[in-house]
Protein backbone atom coordinates (compact mmCIF):
# COMPACT_ATOMS: atom_id res chain seq x y z
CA UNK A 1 -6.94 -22.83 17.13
CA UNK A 2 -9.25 -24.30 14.40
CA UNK A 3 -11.60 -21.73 14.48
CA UNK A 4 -9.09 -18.83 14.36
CA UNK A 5 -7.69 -20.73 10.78
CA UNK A 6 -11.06 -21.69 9.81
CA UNK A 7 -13.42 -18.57 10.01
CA UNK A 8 -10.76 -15.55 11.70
CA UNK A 9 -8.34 -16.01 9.22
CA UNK A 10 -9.79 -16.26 6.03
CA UNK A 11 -12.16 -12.91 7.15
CA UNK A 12 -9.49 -11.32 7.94
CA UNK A 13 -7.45 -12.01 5.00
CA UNK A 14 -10.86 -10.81 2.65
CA UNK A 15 -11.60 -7.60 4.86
CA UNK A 16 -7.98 -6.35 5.05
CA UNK A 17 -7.33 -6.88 1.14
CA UNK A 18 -11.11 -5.43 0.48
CA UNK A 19 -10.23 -1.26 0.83
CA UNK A 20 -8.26 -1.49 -2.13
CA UNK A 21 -10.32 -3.07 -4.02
CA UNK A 22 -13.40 -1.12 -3.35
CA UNK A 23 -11.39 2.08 -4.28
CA UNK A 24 -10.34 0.43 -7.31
CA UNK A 25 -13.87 -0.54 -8.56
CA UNK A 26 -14.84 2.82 -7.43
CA UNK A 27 -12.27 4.68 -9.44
CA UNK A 28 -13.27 1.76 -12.70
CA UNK A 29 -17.32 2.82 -12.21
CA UNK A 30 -16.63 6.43 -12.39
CA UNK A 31 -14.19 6.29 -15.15
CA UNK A 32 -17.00 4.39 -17.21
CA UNK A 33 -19.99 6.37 -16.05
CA UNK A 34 -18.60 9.79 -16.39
CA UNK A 35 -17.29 8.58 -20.11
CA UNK A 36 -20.29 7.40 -21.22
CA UNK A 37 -22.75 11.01 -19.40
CA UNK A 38 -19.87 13.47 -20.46
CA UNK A 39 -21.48 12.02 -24.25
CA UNK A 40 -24.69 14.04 -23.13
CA UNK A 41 -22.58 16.87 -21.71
CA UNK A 42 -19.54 17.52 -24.03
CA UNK A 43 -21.90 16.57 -27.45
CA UNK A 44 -19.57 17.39 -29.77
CA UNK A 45 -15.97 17.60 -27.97
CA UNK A 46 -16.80 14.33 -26.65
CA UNK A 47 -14.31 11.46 -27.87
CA UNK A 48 -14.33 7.52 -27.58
CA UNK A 49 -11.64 7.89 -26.13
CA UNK A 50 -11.69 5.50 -22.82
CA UNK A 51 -8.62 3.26 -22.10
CA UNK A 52 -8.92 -0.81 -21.70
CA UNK A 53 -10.37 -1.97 -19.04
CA UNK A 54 -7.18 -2.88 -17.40
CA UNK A 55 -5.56 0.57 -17.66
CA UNK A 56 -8.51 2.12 -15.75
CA UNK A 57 -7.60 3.84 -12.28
CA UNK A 58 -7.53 7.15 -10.56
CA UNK A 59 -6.55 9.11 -13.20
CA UNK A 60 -8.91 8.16 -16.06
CA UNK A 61 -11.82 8.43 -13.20
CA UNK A 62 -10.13 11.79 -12.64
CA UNK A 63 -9.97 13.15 -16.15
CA UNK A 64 -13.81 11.76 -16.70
CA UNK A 65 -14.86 13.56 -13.75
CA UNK A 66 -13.68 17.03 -13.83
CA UNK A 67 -16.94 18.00 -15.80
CA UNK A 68 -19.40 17.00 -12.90
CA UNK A 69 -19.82 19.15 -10.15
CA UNK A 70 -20.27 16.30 -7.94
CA UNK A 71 -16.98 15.02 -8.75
CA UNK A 72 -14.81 16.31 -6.33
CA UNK A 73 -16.40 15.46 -3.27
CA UNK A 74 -16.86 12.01 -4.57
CA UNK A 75 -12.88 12.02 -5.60
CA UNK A 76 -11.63 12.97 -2.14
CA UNK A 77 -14.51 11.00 -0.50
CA UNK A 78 -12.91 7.78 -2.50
CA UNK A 79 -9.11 8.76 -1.91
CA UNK A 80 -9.89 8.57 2.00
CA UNK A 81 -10.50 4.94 1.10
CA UNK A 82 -7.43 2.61 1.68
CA UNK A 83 -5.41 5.58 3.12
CA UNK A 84 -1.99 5.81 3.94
CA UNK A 85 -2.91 5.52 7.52
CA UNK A 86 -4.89 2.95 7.08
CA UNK A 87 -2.23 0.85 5.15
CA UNK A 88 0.24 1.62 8.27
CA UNK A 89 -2.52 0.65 10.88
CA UNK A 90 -2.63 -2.94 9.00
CA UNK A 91 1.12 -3.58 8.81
CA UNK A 92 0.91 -2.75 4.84
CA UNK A 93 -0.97 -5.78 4.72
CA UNK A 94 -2.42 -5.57 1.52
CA UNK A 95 0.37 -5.42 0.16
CA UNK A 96 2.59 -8.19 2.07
CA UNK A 97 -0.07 -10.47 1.37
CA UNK A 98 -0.69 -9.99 -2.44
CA UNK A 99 3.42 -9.29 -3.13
CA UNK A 100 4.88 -10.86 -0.13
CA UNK A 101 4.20 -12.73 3.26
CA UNK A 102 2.05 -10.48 4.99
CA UNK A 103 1.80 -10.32 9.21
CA UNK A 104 0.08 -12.80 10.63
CA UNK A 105 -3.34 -12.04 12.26
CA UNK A 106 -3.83 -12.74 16.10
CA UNK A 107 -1.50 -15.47 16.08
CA UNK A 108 2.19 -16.52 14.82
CA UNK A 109 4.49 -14.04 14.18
CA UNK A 110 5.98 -13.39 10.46
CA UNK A 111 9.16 -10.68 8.76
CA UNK A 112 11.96 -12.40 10.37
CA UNK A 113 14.03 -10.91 8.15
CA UNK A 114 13.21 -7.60 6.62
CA UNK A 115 15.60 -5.09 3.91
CA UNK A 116 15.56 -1.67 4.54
CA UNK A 117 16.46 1.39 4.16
CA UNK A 118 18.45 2.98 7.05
CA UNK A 119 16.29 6.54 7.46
CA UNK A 120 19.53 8.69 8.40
CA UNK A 121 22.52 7.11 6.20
CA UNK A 122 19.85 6.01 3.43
CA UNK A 123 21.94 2.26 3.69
CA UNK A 124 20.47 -0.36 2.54
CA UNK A 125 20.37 -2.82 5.65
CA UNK A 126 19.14 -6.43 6.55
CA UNK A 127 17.20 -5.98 10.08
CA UNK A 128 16.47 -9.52 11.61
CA UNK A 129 13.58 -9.95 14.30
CA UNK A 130 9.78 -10.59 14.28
CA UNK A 131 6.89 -8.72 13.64
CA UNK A 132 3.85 -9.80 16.05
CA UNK A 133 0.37 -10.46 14.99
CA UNK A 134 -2.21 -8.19 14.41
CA UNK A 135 -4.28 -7.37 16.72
CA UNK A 136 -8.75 -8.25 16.09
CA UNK A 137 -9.40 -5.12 18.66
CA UNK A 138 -7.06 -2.97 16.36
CA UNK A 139 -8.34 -4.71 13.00
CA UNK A 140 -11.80 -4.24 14.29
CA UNK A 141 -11.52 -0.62 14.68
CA UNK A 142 -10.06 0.22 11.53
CA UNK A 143 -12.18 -1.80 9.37
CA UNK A 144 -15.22 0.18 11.38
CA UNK A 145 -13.54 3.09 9.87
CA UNK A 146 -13.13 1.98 6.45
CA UNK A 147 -16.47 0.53 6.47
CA UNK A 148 -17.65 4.15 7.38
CA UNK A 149 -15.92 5.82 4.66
CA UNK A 150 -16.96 3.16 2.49
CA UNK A 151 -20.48 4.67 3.25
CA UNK A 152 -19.89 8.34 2.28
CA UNK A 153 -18.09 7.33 -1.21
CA UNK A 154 -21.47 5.21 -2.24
CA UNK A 155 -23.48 8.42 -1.26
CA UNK A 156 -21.08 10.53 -3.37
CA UNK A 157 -21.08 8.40 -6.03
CA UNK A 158 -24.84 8.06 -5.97
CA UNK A 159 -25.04 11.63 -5.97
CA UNK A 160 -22.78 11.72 -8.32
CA UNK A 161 -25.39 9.31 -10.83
CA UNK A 162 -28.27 11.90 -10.39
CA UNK A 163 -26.27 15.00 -11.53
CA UNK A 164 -25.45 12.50 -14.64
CA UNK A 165 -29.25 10.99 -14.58
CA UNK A 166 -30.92 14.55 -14.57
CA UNK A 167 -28.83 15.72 -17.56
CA UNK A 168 -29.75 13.02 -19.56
CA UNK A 169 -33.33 13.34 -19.20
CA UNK A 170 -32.87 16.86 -20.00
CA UNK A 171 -31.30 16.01 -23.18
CA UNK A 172 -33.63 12.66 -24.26
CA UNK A 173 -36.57 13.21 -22.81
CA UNK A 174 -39.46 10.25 -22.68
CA UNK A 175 -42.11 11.33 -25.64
């Protein structure tokens, strides 16, 4: 039991939150990078025109992009990260740990009460009852998977930085 609160837990906790916040800092690294090469590329229609920091996401990477024709694999390569199935094959528990109390992990049992939208009469109902634990074989796997897609994002986005690279050296070359 120690060892599952001591070392299982905590992991857990750090590589089930994690997906979301690589895609995040993926989406905050393009917006900046792509601002600062389409400079380079745009010359003269380009404006200083980046948001704060803290209203960076998707769609600033998005609009940034859309000059770069490695962009798009990159932006669907980054919007498999921390997918819908993914969130569904955790118990959503990203968010039930950051906003709520999130499903335990291998042990205990959590959402004894839950509100809820009744799919057919679109009620809003109380349903009361437990949610089990998730499963390490289950978490394994889908971490593997997200860890994997993790993968072909960095190559995108590394791809990504050589289109970008290779213009600038075109325009400021070394004397």
């Amino acid at each position: 039991m120690e060892a599952l609160f001591e070392f299982v837990d905590p992991i857990a906790t750090i590589a089930l939150t994690l997906p979301y916040a690589i895609q995040c800092r993926f989406y905050f690294a393009i917006a900046h990078l792509c601002h600062q090469a389409n400079k380079v590329k745009l010359k003269n229609r380009w404006d200083d025109d980046l948001p704060e920091d803290r209203k960076i996401g998707a769609n600033v990477a998005k609009a940034r992009g859309v000059h770069w024709s490695q962009f798009p694999a990159l932006d669907a390569s980054v919007a498999k990260l921390f997918s819908s199935d993914h969130q569904s094959n955790t118990d959503e528990f990203r968010h039930k740990f950051t906003h709520r109390a999130p499903t335990q992990v291998i042990l205990g049992h959590s959402a004894f009460v839950r509100r809820s939208k009744n799919k057919i009469t679109s009620q809003l109902i109380y349903e009361f009852g437990d949610r089990p634990p998730l499963n390490v074989k289950l978490l394994a796997d889908e971490l593997a998977q997200e860890f994997s897609r993790c993968i072909v994002a960095f190559d995108d986005f590394k791809t990504l930085i050589a289109e970008q690279v290779e213009l600038i050296k075109i325009n400021n070359p070394i004397s």
